[in-house]
PDB file of N, CA and C in Angstrom:
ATOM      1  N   UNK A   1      28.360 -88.685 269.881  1.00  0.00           N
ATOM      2  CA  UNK A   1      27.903 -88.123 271.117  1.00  0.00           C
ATOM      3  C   UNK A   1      26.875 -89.052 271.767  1.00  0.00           C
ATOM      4  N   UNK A   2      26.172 -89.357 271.171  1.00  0.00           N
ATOM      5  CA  UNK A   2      25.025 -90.274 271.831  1.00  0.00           C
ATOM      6  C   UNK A   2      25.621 -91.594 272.070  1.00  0.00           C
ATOM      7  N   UNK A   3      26.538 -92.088 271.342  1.00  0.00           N
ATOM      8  CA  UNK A   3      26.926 -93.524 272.023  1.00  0.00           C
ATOM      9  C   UNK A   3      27.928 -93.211 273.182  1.00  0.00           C
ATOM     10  N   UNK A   4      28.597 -92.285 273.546  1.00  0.00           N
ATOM     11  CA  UNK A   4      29.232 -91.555 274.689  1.00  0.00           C
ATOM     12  C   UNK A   4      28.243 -91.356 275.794  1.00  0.00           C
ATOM     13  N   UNK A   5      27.519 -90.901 275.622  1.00  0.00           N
ATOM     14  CA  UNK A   5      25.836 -90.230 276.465  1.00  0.00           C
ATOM     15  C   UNK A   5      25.509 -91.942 276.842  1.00  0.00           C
ATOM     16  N   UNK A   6      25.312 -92.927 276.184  1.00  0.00           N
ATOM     17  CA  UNK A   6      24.979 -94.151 276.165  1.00  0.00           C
ATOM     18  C   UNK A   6      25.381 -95.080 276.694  1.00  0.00           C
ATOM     19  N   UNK A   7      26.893 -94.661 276.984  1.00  0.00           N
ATOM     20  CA  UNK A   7      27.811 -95.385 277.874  1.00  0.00           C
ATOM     21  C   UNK A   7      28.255 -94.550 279.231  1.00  0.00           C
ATOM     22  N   UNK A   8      27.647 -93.998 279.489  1.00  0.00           N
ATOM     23  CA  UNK A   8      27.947 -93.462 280.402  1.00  0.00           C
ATOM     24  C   UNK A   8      29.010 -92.196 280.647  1.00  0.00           C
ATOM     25  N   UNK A   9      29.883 -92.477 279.682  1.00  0.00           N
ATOM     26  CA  UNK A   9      31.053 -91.163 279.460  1.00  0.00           C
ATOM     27  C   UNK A   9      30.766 -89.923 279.926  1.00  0.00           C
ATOM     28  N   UNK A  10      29.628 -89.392 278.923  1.00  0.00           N
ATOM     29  CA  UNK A  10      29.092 -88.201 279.369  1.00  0.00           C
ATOM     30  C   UNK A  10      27.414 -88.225 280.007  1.00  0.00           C
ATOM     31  N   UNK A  11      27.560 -87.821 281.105  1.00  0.00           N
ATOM     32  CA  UNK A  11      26.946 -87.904 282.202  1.00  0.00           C
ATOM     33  C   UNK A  11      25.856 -86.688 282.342  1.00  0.00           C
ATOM     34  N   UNK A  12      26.250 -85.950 281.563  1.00  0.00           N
ATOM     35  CA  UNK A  12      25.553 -84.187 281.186  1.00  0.00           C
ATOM     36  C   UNK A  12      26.376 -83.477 280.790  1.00  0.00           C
ATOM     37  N   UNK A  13      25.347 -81.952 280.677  1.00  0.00           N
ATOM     38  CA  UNK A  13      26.203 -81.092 280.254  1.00  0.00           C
ATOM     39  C   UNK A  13      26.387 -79.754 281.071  1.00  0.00           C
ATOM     40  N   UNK A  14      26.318 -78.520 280.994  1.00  0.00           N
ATOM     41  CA  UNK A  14      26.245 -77.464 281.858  1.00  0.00           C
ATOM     42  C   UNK A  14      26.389 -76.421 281.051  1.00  0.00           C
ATOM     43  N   UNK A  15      26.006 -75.480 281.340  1.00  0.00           N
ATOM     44  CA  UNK A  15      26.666 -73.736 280.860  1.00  0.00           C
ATOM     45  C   UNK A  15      27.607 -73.332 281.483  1.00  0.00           C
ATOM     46  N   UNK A  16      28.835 -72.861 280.904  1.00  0.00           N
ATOM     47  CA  UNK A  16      29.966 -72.329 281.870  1.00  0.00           C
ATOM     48  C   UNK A  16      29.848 -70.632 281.027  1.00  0.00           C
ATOM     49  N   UNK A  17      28.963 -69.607 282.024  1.00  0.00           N
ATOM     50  CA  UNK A  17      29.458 -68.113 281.805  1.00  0.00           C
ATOM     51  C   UNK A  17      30.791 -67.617 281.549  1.00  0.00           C
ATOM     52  N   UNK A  18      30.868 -67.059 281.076  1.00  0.00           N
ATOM     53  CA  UNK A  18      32.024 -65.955 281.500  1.00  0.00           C
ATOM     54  C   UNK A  18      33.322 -66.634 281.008  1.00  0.00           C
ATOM     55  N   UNK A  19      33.105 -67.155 280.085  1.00  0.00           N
ATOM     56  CA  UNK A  19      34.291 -67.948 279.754  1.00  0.00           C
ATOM     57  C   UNK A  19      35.293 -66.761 279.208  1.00  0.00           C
ATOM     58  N   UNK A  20      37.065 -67.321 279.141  1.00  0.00           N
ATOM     59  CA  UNK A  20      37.606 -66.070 278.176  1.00  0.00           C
ATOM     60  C   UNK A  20      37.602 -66.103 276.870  1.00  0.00           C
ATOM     61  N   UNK A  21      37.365 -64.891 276.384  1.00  0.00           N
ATOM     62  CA  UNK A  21      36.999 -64.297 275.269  1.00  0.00           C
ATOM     63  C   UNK A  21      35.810 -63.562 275.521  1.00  0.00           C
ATOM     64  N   UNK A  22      34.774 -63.977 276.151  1.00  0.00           N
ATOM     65  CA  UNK A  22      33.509 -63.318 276.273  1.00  0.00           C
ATOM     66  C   UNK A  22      33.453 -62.282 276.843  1.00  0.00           C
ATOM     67  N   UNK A  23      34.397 -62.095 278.186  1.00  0.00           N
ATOM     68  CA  UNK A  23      34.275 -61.982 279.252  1.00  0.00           C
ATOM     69  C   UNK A  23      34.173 -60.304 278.781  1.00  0.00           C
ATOM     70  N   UNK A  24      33.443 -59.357 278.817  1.00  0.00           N
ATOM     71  CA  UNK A  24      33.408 -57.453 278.456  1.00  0.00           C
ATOM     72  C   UNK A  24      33.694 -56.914 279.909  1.00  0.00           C
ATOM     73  N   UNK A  25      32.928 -57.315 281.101  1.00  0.00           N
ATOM     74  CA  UNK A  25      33.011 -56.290 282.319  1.00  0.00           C
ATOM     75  C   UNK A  25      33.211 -57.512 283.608  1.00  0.00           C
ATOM     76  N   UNK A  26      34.446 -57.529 284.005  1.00  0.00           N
ATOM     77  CA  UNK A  26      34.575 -58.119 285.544  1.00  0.00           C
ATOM     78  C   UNK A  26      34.251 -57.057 286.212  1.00  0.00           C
ATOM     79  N   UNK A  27      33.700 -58.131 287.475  1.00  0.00           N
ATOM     80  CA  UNK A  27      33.634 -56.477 289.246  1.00  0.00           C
ATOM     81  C   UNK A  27      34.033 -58.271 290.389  1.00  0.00           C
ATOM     82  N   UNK A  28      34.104 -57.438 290.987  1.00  0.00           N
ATOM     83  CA  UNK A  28      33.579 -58.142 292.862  1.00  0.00           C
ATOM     84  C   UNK A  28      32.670 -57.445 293.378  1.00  0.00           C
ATOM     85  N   UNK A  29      31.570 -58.056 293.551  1.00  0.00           N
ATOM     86  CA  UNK A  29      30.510 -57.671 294.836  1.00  0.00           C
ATOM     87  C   UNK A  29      31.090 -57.867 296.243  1.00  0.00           C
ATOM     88  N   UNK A  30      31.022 -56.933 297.135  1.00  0.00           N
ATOM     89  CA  UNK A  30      31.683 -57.708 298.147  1.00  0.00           C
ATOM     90  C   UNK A  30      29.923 -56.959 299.537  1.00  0.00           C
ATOM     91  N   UNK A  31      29.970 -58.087 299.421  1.00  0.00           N
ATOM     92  CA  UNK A  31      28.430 -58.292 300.719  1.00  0.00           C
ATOM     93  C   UNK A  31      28.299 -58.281 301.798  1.00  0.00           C
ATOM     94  N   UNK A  32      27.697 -57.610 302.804  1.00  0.00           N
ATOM     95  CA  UNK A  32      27.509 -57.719 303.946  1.00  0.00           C
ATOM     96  C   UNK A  32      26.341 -58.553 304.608  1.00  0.00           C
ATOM     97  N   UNK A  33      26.062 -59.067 305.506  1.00  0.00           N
ATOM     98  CA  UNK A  33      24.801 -59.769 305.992  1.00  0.00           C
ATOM     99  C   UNK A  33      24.051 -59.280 306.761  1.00  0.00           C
ATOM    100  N   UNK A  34      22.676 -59.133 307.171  1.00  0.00           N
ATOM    101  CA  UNK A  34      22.503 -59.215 308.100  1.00  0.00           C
ATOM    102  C   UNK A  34      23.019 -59.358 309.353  1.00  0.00           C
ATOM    103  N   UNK A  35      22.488 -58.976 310.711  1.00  0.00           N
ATOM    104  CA  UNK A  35      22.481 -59.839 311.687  1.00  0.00           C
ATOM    105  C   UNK A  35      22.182 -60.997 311.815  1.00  0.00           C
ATOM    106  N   UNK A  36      23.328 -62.061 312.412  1.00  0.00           N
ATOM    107  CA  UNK A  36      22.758 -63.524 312.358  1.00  0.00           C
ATOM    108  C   UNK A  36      22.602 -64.527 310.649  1.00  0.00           C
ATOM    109  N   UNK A  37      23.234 -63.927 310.008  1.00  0.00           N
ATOM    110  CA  UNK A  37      22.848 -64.443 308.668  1.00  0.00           C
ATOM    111  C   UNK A  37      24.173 -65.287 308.263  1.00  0.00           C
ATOM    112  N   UNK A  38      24.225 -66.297 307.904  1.00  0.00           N
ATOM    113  CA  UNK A  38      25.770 -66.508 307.649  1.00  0.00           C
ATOM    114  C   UNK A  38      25.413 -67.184 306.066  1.00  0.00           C
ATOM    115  N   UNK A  39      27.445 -67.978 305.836  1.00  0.00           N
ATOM    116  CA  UNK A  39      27.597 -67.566 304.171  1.00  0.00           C
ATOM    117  C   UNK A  39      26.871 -69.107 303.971  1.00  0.00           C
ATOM    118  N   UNK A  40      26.598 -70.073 304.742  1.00  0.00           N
ATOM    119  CA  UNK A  40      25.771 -71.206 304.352  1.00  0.00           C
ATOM    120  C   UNK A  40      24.284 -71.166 304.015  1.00  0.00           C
ATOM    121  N   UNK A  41      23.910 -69.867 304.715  1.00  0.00           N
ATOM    122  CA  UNK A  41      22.428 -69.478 304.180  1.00  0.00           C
ATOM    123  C   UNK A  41      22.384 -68.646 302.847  1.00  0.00           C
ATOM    124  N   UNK A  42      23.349 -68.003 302.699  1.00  0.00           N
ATOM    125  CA  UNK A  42      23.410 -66.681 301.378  1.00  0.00           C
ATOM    126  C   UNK A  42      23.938 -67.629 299.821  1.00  0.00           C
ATOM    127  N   UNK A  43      25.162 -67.957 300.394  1.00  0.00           N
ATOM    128  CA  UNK A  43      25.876 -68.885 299.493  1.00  0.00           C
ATOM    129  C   UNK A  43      25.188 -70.055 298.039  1.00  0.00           C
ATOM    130  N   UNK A  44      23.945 -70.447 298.634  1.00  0.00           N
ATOM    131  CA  UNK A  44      23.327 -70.971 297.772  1.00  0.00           C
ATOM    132  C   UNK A  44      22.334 -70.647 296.385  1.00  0.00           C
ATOM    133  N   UNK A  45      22.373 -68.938 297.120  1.00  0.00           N
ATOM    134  CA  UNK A  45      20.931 -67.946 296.305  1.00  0.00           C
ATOM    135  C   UNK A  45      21.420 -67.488 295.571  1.00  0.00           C
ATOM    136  N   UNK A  46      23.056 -66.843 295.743  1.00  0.00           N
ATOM    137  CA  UNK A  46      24.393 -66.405 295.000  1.00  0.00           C
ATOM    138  C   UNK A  46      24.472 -67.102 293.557  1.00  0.00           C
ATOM    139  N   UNK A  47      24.816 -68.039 294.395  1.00  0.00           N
ATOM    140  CA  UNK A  47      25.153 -69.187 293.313  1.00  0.00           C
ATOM    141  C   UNK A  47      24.522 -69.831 291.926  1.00  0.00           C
ATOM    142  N   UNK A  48      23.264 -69.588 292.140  1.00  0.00           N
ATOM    143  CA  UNK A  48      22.016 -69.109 291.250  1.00  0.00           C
ATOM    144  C   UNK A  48      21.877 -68.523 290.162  1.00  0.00           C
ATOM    145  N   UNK A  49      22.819 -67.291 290.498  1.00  0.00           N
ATOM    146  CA  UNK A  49      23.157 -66.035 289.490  1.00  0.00           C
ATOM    147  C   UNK A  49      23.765 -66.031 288.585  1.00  0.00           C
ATOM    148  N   UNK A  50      23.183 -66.214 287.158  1.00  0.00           N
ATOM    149  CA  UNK A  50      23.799 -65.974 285.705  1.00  0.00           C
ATOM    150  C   UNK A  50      25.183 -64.873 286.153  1.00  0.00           C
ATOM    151  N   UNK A  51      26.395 -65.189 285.754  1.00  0.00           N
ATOM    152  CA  UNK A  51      27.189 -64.406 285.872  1.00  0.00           C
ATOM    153  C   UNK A  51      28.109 -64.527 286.353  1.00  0.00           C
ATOM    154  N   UNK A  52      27.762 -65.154 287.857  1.00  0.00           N
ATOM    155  CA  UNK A  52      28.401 -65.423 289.180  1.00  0.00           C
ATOM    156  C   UNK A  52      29.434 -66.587 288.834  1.00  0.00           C
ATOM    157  N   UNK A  53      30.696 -66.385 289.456  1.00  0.00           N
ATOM    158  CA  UNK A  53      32.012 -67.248 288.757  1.00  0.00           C
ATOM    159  C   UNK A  53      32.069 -67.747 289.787  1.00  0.00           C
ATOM    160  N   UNK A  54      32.170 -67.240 290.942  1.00  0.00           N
ATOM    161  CA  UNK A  54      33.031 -67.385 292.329  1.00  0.00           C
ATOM    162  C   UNK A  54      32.410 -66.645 293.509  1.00  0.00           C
ATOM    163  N   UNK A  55      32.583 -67.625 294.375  1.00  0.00           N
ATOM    164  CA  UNK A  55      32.024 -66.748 296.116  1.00  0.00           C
ATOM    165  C   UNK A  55      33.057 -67.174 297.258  1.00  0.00           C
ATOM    166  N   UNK A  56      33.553 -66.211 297.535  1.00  0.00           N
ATOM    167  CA  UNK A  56      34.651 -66.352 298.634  1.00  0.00           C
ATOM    168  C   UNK A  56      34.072 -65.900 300.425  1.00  0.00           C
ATOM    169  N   UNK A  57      34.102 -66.871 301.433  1.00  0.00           N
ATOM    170  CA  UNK A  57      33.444 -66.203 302.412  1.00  0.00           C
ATOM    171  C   UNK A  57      34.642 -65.575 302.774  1.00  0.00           C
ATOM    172  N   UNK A  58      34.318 -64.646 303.515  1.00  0.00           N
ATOM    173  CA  UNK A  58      35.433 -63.532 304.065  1.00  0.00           C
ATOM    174  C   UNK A  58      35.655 -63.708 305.738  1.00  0.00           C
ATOM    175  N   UNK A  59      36.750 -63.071 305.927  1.00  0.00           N
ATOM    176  CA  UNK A  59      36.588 -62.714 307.498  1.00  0.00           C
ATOM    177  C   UNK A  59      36.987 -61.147 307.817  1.00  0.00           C
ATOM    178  N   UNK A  60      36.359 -60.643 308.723  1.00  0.00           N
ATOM    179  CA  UNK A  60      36.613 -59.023 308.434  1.00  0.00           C
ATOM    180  C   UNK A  60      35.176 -58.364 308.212  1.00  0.00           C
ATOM    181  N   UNK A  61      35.334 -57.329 307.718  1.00  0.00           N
ATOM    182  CA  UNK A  61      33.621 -56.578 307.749  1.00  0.00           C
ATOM    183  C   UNK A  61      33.019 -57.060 306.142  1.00  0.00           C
ATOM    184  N   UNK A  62      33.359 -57.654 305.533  1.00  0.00           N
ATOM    185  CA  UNK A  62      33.156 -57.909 304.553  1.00  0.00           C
ATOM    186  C   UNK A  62      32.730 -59.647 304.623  1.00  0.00           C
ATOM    187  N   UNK A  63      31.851 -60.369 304.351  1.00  0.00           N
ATOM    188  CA  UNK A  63      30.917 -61.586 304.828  1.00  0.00           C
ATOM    189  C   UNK A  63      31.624 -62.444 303.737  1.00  0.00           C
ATOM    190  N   UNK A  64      31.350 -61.338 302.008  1.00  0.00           N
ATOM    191  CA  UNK A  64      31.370 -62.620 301.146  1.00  0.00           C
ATOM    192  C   UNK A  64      31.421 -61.905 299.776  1.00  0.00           C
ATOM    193  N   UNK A  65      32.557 -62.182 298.655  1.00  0.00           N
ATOM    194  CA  UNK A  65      33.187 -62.018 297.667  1.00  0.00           C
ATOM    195  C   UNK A  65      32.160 -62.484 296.850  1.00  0.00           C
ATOM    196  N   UNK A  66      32.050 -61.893 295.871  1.00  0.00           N
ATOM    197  CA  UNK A  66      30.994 -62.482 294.929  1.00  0.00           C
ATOM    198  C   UNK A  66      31.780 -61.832 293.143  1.00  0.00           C
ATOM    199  N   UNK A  67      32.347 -62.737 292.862  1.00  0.00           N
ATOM    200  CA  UNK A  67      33.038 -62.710 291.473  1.00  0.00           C
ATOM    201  C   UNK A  67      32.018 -62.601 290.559  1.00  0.00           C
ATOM    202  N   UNK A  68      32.157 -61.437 289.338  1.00  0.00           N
ATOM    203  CA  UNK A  68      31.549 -61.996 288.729  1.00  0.00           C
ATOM    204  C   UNK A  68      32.195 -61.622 286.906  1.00  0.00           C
ATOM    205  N   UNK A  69      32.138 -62.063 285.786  1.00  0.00           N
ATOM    206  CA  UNK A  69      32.275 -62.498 284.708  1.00  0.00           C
ATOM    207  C   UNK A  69      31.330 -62.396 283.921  1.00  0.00           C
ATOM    208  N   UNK A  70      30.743 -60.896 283.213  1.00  0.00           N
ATOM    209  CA  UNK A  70      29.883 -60.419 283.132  1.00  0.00           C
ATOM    210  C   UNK A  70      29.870 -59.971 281.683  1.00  0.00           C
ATOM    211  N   UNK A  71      29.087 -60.538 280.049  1.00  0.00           N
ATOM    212  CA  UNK A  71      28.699 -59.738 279.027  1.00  0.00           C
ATOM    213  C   UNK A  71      28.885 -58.616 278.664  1.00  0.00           C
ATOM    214  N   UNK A  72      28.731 -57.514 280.127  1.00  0.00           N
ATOM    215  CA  UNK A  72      28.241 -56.011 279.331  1.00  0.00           C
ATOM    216  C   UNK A  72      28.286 -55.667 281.066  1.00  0.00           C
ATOM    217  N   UNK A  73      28.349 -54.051 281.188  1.00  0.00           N
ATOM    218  CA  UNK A  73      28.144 -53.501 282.507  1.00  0.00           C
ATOM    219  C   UNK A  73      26.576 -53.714 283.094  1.00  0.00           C
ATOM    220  N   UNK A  74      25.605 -53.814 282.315  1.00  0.00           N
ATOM    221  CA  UNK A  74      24.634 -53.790 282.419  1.00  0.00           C
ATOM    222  C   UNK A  74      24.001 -55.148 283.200  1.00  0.00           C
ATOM    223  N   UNK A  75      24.824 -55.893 282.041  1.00  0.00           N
ATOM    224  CA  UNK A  75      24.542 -56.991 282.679  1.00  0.00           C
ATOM    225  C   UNK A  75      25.232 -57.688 284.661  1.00  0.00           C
ATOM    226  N   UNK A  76      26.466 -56.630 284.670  1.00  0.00           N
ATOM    227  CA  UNK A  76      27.249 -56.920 286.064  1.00  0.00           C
ATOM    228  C   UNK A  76      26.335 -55.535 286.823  1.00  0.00           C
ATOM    229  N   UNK A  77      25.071 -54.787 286.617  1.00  0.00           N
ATOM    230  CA  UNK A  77      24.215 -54.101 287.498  1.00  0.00           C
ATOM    231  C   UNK A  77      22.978 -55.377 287.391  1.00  0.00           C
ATOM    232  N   UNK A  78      22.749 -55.949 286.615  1.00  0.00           N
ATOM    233  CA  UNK A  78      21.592 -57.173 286.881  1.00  0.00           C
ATOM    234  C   UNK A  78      21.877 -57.827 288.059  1.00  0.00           C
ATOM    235  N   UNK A  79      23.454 -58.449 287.819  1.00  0.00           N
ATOM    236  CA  UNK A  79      23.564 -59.373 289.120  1.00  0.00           C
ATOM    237  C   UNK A  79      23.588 -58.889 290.440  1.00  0.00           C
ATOM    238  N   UNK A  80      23.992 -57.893 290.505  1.00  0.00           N
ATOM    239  CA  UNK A  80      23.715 -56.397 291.532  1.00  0.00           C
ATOM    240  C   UNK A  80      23.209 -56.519 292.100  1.00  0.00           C
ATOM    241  N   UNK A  81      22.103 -56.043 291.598  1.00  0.00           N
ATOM    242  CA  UNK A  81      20.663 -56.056 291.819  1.00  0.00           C
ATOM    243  C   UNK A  81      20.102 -57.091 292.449  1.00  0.00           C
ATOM    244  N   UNK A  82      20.219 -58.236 291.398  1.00  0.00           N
ATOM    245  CA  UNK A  82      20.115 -59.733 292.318  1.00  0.00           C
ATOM    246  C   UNK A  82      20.796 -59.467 293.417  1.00  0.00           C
ATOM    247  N   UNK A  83      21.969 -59.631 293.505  1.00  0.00           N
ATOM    248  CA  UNK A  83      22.515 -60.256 294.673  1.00  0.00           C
ATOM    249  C   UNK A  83      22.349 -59.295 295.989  1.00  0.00           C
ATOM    250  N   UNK A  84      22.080 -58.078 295.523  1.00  0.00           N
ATOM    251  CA  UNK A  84      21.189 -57.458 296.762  1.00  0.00           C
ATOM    252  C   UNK A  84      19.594 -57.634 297.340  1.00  0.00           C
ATOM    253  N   UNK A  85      19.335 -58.727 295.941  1.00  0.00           N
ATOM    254  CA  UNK A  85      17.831 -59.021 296.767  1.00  0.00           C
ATOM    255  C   UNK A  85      18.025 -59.960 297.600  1.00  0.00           C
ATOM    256  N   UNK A  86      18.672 -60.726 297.217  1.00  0.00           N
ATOM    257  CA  UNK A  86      18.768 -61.807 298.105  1.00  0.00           C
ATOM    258  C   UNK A  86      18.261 -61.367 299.686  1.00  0.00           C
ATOM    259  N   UNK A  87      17.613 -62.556 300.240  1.00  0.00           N
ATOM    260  CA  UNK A  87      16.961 -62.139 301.613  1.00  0.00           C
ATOM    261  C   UNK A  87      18.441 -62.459 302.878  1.00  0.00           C
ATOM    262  N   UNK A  88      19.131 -61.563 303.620  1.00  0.00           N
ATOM    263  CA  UNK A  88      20.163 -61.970 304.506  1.00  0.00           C
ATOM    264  C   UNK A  88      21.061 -61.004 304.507  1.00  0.00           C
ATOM    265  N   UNK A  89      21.027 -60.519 303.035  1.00  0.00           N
ATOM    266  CA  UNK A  89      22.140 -59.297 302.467  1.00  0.00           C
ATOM    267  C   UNK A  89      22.106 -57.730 302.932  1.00  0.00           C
ATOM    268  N   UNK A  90      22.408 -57.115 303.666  1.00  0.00           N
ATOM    269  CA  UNK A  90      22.720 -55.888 304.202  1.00  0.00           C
ATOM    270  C   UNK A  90      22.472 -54.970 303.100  1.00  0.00           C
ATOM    271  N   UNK A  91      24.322 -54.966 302.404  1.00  0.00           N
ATOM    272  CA  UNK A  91      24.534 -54.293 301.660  1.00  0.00           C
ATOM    273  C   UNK A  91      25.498 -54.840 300.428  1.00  0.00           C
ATOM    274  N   UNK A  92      25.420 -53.924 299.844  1.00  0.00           N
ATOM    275  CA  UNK A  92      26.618 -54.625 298.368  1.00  0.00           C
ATOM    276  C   UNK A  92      27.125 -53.891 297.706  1.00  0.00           C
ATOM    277  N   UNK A  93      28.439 -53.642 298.040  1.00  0.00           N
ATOM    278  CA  UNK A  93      29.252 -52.872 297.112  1.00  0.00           C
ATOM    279  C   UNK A  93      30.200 -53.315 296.241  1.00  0.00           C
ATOM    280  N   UNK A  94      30.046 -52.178 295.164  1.00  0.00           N
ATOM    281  CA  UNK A  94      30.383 -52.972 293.584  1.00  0.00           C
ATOM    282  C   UNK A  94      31.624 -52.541 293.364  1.00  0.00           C
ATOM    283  N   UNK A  95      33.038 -53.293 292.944  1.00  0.00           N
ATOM    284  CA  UNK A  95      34.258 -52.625 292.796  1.00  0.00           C
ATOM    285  C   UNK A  95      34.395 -53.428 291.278  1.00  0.00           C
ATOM    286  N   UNK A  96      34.394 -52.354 290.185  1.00  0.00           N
ATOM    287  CA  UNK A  96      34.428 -52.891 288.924  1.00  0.00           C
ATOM    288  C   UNK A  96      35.823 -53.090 288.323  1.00  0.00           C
ATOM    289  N   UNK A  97      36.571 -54.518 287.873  1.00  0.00           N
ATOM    290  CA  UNK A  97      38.018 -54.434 287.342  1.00  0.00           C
ATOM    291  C   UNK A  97      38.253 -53.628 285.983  1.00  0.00           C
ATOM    292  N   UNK A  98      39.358 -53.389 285.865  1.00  0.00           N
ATOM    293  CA  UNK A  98      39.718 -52.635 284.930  1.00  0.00           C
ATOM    294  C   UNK A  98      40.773 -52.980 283.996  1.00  0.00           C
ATOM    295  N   UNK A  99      41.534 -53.912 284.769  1.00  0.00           N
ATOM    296  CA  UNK A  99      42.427 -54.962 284.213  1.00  0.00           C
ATOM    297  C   UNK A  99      42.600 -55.796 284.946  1.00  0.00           C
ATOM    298  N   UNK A 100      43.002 -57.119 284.385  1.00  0.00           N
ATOM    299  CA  UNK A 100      43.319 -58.533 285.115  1.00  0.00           C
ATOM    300  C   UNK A 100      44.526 -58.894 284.683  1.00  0.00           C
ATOM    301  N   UNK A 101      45.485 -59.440 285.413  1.00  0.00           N
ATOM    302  CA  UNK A 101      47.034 -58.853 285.410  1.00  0.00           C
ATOM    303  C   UNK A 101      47.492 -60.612 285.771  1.00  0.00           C
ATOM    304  N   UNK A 102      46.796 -61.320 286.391  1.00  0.00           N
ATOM    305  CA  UNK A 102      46.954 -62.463 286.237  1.00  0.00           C
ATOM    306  C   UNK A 102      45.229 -63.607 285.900  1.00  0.00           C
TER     307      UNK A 102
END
């Protein structure tokens, strides 16, 4: 590893959440904005979020998809929570999966 790290090969590393096998509780957040708020201002604070797999901007009354790949239910009301603090965010409603079919 270190003579890889040494040559440049590996460049870093990262945490990837929600990998499969782990994965106990999927949902979609799906977010509304503010007035005047768009998904280049929200998009980055999202993204932040232990949990968070994926952010889809939307078109329609719905702003912005927020995937998430979540430990425990508890843990997919943490990101919730977050992602309703976020400053821009209206509202956030939680649609929890129940099966994933593809």
């Amino acid at each position: 590893m270190a003579r890889l790290e040494g040559s440049g090969a590996i460049a870093g590393y990262r945490v990837v959440e929600g990998t499969p096998g782990t994965i106990v509780q999927a949902a979609h957040l799906l977010a509304r904005f503010e007035s005047g708020k768009t998904c280049d201002q929200i998009a980055p604070r999202v993204k932040a979020i232990p949990f968070v797999t994926r952010i889809d901007s939307l078109a329609g009354e719905i702003d912005l998809l927020v995937s998430v790949d979540a430990d425990s239910i508890d843990s997919v009301e943490d990101v919730r929570r977050q992602v309703a603090s976020v400053p821009g965010i209206a509202t956030v409603t939680t649609a929890l999966v129940l099966r994933r079919h593809l």
